[in-house]
C-alpha atoms as a PDB file:
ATOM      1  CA  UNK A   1       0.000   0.000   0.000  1.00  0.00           C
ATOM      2  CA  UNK A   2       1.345   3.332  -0.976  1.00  0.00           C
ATOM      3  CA  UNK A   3       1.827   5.887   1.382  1.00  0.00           C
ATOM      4  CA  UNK A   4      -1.467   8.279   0.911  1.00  0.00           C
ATOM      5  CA  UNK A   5      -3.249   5.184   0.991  1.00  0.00           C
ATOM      6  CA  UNK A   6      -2.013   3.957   4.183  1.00  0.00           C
ATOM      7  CA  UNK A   7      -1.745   7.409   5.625  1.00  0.00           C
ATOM      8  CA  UNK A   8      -5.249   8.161   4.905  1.00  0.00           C
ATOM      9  CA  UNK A   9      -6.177   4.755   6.190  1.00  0.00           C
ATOM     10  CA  UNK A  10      -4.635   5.489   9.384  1.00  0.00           C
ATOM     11  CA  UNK A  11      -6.447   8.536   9.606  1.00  0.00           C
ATOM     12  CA  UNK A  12      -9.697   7.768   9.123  1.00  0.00           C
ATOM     13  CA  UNK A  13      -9.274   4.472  11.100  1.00  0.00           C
ATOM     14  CA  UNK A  14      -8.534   6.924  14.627  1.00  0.00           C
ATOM     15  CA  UNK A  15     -11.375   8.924  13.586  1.00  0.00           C
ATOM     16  CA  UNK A  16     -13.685   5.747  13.570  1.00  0.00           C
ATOM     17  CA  UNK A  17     -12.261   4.845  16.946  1.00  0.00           C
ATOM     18  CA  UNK A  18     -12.949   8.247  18.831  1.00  0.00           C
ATOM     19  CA  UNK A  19     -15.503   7.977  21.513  1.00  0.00           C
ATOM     20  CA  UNK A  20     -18.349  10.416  20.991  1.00  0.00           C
ATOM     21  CA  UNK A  21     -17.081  12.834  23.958  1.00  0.00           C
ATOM     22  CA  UNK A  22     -13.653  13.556  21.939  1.00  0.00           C
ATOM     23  CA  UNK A  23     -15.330  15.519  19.300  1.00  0.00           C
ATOM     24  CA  UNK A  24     -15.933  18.407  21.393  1.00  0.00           C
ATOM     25  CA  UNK A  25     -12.338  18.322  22.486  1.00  0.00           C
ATOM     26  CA  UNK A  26     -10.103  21.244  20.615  1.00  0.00           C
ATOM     27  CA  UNK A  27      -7.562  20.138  18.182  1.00  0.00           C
ATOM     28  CA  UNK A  28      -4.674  20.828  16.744  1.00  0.00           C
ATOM     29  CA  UNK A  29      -5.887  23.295  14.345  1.00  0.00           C
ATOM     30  CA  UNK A  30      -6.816  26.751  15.685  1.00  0.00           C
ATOM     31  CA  UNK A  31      -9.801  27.666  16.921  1.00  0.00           C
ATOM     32  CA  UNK A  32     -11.261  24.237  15.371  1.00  0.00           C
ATOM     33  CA  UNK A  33     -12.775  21.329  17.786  1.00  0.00           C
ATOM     34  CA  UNK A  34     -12.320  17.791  16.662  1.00  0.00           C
ATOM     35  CA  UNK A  35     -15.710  17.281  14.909  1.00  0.00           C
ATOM     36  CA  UNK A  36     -14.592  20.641  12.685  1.00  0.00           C
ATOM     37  CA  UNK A  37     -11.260  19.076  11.764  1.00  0.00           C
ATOM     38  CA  UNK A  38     -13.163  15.779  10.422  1.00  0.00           C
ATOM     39  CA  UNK A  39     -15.714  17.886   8.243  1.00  0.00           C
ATOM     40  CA  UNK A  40     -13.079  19.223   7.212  1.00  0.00           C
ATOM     41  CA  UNK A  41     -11.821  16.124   6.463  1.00  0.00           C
ATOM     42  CA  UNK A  42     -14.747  15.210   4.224  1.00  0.00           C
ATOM     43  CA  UNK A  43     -14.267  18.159   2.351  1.00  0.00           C
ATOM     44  CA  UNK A  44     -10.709  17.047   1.540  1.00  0.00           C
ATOM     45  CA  UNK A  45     -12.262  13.523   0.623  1.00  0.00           C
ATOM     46  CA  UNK A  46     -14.473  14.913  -2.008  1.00  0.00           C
ATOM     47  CA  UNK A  47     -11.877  17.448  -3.598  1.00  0.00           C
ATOM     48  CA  UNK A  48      -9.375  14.179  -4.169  1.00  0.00           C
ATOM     49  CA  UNK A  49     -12.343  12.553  -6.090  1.00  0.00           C
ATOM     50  CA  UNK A  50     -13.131  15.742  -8.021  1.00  0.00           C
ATOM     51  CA  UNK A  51      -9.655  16.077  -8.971  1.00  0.00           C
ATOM     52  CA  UNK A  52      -8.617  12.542 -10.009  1.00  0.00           C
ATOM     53  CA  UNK A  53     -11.645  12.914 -12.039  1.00  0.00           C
ATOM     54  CA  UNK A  54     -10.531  16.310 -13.813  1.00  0.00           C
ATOM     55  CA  UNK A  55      -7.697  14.944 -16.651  1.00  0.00           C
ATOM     56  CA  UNK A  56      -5.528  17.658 -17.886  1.00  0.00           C
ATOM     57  CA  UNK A  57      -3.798  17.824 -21.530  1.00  0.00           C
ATOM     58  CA  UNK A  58      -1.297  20.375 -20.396  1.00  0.00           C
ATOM     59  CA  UNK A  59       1.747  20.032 -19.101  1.00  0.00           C
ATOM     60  CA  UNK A  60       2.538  19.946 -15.394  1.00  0.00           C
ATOM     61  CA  UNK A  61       2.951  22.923 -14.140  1.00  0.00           C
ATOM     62  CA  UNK A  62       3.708  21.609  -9.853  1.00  0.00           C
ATOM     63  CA  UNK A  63       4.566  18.684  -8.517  1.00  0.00           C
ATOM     64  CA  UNK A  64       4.234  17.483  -4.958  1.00  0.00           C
ATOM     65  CA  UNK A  65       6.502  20.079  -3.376  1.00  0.00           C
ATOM     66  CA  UNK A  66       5.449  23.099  -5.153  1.00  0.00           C
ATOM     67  CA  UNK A  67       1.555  22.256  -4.916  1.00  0.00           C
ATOM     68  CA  UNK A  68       1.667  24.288  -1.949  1.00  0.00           C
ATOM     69  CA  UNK A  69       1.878  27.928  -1.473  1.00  0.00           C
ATOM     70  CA  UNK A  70       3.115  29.483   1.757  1.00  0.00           C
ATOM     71  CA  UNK A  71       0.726  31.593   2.766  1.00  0.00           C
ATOM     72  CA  UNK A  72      -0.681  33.655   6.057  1.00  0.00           C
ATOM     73  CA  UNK A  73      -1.496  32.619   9.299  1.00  0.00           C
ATOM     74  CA  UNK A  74      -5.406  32.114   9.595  1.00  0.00           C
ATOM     75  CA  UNK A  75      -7.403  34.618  11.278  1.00  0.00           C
ATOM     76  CA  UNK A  76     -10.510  32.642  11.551  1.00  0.00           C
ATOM     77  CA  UNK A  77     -12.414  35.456   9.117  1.00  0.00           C
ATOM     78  CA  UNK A  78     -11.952  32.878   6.175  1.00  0.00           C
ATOM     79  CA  UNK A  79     -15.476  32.208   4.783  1.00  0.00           C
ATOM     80  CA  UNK A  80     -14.612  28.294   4.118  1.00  0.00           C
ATOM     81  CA  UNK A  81     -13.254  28.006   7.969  1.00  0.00           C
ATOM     82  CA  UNK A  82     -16.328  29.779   8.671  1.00  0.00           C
ATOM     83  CA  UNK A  83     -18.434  27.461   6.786  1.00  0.00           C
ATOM     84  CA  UNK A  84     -16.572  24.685   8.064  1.00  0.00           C
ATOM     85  CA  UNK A  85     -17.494  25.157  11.608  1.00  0.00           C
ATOM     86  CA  UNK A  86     -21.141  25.500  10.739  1.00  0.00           C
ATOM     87  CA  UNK A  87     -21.711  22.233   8.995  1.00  0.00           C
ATOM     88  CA  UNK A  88     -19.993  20.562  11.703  1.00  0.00           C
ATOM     89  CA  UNK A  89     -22.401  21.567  13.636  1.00  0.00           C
ATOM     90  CA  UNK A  90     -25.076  20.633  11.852  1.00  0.00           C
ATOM     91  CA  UNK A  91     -24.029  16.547  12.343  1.00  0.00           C
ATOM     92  CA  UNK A  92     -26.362  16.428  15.357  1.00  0.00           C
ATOM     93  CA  UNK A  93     -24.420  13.334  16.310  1.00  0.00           C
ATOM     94  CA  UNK A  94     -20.621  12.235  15.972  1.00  0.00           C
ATOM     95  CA  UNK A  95     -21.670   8.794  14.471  1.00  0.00           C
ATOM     96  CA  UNK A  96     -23.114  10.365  11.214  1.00  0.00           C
ATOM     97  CA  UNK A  97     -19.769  12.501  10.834  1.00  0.00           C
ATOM     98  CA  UNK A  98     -17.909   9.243  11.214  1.00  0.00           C
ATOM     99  CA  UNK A  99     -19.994   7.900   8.789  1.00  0.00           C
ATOM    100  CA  UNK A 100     -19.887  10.252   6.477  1.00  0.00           C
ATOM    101  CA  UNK A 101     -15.915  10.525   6.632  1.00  0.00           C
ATOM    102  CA  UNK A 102     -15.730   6.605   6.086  1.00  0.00           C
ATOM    103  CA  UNK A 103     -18.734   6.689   2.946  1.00  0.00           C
ATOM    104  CA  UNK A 104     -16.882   9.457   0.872  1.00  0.00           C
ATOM    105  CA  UNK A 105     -13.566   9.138   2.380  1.00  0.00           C
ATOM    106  CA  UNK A 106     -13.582   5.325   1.377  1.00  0.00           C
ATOM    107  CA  UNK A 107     -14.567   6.139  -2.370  1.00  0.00           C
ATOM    108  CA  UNK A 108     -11.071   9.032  -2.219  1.00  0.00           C
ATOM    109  CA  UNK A 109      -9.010   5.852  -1.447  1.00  0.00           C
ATOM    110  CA  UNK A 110     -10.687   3.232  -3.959  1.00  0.00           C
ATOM    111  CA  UNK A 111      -9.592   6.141  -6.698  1.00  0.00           C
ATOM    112  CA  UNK A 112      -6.295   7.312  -5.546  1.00  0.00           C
ATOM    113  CA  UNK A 113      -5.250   2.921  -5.250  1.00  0.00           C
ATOM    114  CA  UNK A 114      -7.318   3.326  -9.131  1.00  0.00           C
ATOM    115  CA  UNK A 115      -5.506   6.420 -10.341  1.00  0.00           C
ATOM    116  CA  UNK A 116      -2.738   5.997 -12.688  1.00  0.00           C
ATOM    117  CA  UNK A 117       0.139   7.994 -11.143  1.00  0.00           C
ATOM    118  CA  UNK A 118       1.416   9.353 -14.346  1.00  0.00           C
ATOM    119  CA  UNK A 119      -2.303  11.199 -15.615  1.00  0.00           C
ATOM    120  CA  UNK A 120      -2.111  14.785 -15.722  1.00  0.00           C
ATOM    121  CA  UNK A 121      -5.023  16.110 -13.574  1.00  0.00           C
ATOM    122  CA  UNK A 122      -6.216  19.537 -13.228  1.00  0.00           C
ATOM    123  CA  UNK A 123      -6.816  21.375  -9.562  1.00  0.00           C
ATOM    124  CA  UNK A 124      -6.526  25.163  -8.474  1.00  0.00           C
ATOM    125  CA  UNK A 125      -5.759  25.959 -12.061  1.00  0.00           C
ATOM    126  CA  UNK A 126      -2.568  24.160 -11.738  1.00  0.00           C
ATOM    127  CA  UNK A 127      -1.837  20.398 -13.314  1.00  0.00           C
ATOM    128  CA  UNK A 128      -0.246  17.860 -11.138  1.00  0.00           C
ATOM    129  CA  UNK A 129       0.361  14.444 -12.004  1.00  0.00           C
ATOM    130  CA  UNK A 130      -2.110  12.036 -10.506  1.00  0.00           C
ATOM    131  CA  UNK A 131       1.148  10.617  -8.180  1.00  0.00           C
ATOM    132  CA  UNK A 132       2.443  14.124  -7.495  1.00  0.00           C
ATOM    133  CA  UNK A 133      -0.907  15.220  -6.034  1.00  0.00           C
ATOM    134  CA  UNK A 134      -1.499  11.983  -4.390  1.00  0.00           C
ATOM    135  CA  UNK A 135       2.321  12.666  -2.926  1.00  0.00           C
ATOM    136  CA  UNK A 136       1.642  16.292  -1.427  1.00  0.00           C
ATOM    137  CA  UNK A 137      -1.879  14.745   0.108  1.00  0.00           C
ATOM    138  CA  UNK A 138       0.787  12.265   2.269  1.00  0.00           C
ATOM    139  CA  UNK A 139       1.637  16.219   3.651  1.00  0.00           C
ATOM    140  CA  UNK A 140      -1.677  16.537   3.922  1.00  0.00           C
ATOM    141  CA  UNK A 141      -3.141  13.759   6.174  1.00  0.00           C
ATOM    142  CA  UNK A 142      -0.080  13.263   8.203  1.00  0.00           C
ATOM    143  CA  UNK A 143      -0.368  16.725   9.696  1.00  0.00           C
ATOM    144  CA  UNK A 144      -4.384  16.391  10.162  1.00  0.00           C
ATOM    145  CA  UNK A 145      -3.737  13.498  11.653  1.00  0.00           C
ATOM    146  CA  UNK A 146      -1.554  15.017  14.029  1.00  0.00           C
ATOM    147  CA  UNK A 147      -3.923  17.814  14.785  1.00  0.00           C
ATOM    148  CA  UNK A 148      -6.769  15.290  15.731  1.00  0.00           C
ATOM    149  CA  UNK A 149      -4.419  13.220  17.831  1.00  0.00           C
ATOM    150  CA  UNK A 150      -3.198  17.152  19.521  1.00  0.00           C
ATOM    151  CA  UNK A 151      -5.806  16.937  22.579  1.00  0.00           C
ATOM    152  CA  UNK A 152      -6.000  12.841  22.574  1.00  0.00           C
ATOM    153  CA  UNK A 153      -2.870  11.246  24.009  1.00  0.00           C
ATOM    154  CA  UNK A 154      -4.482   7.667  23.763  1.00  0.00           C
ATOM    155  CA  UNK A 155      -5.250   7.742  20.004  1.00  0.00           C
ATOM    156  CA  UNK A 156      -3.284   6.325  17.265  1.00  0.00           C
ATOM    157  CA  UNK A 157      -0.343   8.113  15.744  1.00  0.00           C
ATOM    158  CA  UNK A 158      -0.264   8.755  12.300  1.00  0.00           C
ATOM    159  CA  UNK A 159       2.456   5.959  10.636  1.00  0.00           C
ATOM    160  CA  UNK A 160       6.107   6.178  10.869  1.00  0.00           C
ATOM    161  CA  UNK A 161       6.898   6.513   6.751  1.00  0.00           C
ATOM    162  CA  UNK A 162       3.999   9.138   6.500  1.00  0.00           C
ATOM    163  CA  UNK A 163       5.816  11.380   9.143  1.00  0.00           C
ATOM    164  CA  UNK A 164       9.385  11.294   7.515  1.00  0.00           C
ATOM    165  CA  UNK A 165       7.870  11.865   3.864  1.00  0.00           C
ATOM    166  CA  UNK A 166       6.204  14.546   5.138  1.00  0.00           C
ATOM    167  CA  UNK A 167       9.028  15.791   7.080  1.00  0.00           C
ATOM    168  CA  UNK A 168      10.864  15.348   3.751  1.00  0.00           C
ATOM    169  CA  UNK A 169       8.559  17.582   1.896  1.00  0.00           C
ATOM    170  CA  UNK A 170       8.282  20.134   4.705  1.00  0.00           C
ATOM    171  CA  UNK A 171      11.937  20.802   3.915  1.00  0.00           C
ATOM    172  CA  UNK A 172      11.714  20.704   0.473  1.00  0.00           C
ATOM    173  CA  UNK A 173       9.085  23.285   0.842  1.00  0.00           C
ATOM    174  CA  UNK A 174      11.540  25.257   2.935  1.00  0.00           C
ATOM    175  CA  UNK A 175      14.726  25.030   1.257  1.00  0.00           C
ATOM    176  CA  UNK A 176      16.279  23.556   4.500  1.00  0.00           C
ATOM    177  CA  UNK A 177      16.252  20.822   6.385  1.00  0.00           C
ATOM    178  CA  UNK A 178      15.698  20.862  10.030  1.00  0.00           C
ATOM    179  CA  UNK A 179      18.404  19.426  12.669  1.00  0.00           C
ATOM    180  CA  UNK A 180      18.739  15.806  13.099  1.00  0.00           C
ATOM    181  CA  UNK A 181      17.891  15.962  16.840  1.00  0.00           C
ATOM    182  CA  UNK A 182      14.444  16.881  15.896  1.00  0.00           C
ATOM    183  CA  UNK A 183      11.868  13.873  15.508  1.00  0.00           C
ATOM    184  CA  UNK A 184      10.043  13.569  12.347  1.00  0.00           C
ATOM    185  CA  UNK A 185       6.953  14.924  14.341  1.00  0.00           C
ATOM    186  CA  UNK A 186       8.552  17.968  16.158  1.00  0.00           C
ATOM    187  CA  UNK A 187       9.762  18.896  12.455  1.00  0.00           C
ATOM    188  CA  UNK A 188       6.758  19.186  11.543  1.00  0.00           C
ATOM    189  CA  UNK A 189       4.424  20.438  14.493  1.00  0.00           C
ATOM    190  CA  UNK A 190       7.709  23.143  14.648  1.00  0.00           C
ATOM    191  CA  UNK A 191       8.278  23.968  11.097  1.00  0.00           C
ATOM    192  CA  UNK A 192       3.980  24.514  10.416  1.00  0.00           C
ATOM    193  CA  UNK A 193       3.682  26.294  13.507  1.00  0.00           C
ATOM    194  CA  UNK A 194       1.839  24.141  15.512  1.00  0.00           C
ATOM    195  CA  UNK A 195       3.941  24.272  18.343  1.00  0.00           C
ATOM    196  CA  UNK A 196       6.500  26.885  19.231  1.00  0.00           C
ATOM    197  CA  UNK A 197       9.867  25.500  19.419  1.00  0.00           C
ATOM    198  CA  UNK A 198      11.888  25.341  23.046  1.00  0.00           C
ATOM    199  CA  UNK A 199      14.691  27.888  23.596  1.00  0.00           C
ATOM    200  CA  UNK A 200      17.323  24.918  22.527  1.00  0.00           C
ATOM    201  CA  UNK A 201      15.132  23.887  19.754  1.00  0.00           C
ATOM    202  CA  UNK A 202      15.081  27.374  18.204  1.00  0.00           C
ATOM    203  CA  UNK A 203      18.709  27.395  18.741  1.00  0.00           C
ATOM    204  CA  UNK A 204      19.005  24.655  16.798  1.00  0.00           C
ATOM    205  CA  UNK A 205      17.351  25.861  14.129  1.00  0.00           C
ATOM    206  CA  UNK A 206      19.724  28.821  13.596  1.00  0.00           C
ATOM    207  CA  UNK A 207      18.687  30.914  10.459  1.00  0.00           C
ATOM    208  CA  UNK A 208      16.041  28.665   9.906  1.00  0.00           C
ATOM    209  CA  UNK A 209      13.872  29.739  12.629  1.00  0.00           C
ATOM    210  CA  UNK A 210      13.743  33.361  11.021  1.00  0.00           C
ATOM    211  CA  UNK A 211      11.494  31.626   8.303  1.00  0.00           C
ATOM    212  CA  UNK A 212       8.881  30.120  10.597  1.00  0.00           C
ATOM    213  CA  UNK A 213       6.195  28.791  10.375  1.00  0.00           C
ATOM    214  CA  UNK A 214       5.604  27.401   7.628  1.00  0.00           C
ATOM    215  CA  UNK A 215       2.002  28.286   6.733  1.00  0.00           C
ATOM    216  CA  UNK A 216       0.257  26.002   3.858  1.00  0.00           C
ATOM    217  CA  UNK A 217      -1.941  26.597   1.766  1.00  0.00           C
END
């Protein structure tokens, strides 16, 4: 299994196990509670089927690292987070989030395992290859998985190879690598900004630390 399917496996697997009460506990992403991160989540599911679905003739014009943009810190004034929040709240219960995360987000991973990596496919007026966009979405789901896990010390981690290719991209993205006594998953709670760096950490960092975070979008 490659690694956005078993990262996004993994993902929606500690979803399905959270007890009902854990969905009103914050996560990782600002100002978002658990049950806003997963609708989130099933937004993400539909845009990977809309864009393995979208072929493009044209020639690639990103690839997995420079699919994303670095851009500002949220302010929570976005319309989408916005809208986000509100349809969360409209699943009256966490079950039907849970099953709608594991209804569309089972169809995303039938057609990224379907998807022939080398298609050119069209998304935010950019093409990607089908494997290069399936690549960046590794990014993707490792970090969302480590905002769900944020608040919930007894829920799965996301796995081991999805950490360090996503670590591997994050420094791509940055044009630097970050020191060796870092873990994969400081790297990249760190380097994204979700959690400020220790006084010996950011000395580690050296110039690097200047740059942060690392804001995607």
């Amino acid at each position: 299994m490659d690694l956005f399917s078993r990262s996004w496996a993994a993902l929606r697997a500690a979803v399905a196990a959270l007890p009902d009460e854990d969905f009103a506990r914050p996560s990782g992403c600002a100002g978002w509670l658990v049950r806003d991160l997963v609708c989130h989540l099933v937004i993400d599911a539909q845009d990977v089927l809309i864009t393995l679905v979208t072929p493009a003739e044209t020639a690639p014009t990103r690839d997995a690292v420079t699919y994303w943009d670095l851009v500002e810190a949220p302010t929570g004034d976005d319309p989408l987070d916005a809208l986000t929040v509100r349809l969360a709240a409209a699943y009256a219960e966490p079950w039907l989030l849970k099953f709608h995360l594991d209804d569309v987000g089972s169809a995303a991973g039938r057609a990224a395992e379907l998807a022939d990596r080398a298609d050119r496919i069209g998304t935010r007026d950019e093409v990607l290859t089908a494997g290069d966009y399936l690549c960046a979405y590794v990014l993707e789901w490792t970090l969302h998985h480590l905002d769900l896990i944020a608040h919930l010390p007894e829920a799965a981690q996301p796995p081991a190879e999805g950490l360090a290719r996503s670590r591997e991209l994050l420094e791509k993205i940055a044009g630097a690598a970050f020191p060796p006594s870092f873990s994969d998953e400081d790297a990249l709670l760190i380097g994204t900004g979700r959690r400020a760096p220790t006084e010996v950490e950011n000395a580690a960092l050296g110039e690097l630390a200047a740059r942060l975070p690392l804001v995607l979008g």
